[in-house]
Protein backbone atom coordinates (compact mmCIF):
# COMPACT_ATOMS: atom_id res chain seq x y z
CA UNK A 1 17.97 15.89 2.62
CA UNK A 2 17.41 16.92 -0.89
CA UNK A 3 16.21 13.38 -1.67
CA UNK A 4 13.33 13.72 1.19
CA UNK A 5 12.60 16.44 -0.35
CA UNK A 6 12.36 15.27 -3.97
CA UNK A 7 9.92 12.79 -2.11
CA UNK A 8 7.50 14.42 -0.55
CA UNK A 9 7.27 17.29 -3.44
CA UNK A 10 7.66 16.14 -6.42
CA UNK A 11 6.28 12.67 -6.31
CA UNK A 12 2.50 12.10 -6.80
CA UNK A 13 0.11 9.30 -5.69
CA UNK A 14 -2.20 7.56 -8.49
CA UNK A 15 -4.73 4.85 -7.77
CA UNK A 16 -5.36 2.14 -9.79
CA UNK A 17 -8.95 1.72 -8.21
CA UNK A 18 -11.58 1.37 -10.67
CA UNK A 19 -14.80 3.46 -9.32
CA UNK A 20 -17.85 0.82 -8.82
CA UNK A 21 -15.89 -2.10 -9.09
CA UNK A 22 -17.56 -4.58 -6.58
CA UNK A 23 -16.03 -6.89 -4.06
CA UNK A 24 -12.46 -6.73 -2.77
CA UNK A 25 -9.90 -7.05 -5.18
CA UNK A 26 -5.99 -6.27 -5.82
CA UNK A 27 -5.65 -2.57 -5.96
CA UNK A 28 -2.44 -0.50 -6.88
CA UNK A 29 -1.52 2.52 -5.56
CA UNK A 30 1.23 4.00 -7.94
CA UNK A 31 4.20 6.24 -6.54
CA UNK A 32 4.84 8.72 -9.79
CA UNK A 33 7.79 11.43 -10.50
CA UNK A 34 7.66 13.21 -13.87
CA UNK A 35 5.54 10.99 -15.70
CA UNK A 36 7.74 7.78 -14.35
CA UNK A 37 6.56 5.04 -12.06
CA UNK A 38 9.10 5.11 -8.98
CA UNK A 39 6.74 2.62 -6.69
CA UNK A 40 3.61 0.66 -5.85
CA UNK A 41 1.61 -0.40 -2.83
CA UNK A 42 -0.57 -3.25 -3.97
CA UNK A 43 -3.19 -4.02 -1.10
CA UNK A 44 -6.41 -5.44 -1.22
CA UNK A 45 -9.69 -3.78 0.61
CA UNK A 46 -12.72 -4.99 2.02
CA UNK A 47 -15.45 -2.18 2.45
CA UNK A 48 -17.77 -5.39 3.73
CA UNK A 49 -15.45 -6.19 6.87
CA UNK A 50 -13.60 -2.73 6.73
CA UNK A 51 -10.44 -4.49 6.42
CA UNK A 52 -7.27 -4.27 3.98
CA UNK A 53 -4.25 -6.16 3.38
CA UNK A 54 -0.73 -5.03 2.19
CA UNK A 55 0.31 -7.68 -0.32
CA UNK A 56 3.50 -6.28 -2.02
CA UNK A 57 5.47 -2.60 -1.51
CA UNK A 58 8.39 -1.69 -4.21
CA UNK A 59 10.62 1.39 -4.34
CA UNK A 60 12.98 2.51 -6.52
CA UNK A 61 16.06 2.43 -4.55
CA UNK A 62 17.13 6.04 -5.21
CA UNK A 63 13.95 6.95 -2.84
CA UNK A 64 14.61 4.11 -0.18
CA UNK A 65 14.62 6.24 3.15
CA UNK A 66 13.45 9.34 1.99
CA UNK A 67 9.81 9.01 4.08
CA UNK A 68 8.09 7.42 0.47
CA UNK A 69 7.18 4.58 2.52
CA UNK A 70 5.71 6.25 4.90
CA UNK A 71 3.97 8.76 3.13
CA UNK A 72 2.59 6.11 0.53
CA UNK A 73 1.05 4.52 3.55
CA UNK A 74 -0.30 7.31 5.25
CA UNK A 75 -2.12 8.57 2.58
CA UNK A 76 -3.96 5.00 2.11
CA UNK A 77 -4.78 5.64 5.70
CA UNK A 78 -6.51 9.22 4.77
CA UNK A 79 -8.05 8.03 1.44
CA UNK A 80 -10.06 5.05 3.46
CA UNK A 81 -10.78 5.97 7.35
CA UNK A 82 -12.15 3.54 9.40
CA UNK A 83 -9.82 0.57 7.41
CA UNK A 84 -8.41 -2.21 9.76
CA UNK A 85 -4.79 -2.42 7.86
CA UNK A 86 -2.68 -5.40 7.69
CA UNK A 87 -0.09 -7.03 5.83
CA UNK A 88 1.32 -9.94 4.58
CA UNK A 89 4.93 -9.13 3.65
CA UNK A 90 8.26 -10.04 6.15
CA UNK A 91 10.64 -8.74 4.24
CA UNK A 92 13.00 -6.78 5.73
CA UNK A 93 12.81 -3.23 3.78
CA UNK A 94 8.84 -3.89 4.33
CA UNK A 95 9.23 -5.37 7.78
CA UNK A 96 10.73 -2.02 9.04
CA UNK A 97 7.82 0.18 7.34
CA UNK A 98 5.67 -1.69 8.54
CA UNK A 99 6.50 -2.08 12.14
CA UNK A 100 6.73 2.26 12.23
CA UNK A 101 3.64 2.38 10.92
CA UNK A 102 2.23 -0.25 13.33
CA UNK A 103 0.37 -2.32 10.36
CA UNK A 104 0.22 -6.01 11.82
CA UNK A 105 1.69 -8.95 9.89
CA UNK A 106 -1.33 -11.22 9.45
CA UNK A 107 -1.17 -14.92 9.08
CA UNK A 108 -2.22 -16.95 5.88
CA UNK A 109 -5.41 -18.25 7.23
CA UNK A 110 -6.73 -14.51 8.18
CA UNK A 111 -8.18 -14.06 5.18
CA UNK A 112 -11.39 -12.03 4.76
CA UNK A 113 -14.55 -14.01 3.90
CA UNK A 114 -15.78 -11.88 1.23
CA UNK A 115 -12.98 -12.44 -0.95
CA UNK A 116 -12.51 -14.65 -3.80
CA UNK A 117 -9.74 -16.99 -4.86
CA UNK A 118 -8.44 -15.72 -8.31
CA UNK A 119 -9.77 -17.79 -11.01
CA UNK A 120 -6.73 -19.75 -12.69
């Protein structure tokens, strides 16, 4: 209890989202407590298709099930109404979240037209 607690007080939600950037690209959202990184939601968004993808969630384990998950995801919901979520992670940790949250698991070849394939 005091670790869901911990969670939803004390642990703040920074974006890595750099204002006017253009096109979709790989965003962060960061998961801090006292000035230390304890997760990230990386996703990408489309504004162009209203559509965003959930490429890669990590949690420090001393927060697994304490609601971070959720809460993480919820607030991407309320920072960008009218988004079309989806993801493309199957683990199991994820898989879970996910499912409760009722964010599909998209295939590989659902990819959004407006984005680009990272230079290499």
């Amino acid at each position: 209890m005091r670790r869901r607690l911990l969670a939803y007080r004390e642990v703040e939600f920074l974006s890595t989202r750099i204002p006017g950037d253009p096109g979709p690209g790989e965003e962060c959202l960061l998961l801090v407590h006292i000035r230390k990184i304890v997760g990230r939601v990386h996703y990408r968004i489309c504004l162009d298709c209203a559509d965003a993808v959930i490429t890669g969630i990590v949690i420090e384990e001393r927060f697994l099930s304490t609601g971070l998950g959720t809460r993480a995801l919820s607030h991407l919901r309320s920072r960008h109404p009218g988004i079309s979520w989806r993801s493309t992670l199957s683990l199991r940790m994820t898989r879970d979240l996910l499912r409760r949250m009722r964010i599909p698991v998209m295939t590989a070849d659902e990819r959004c037209p407006h984005a680009q394939p990272k230079p290499t």
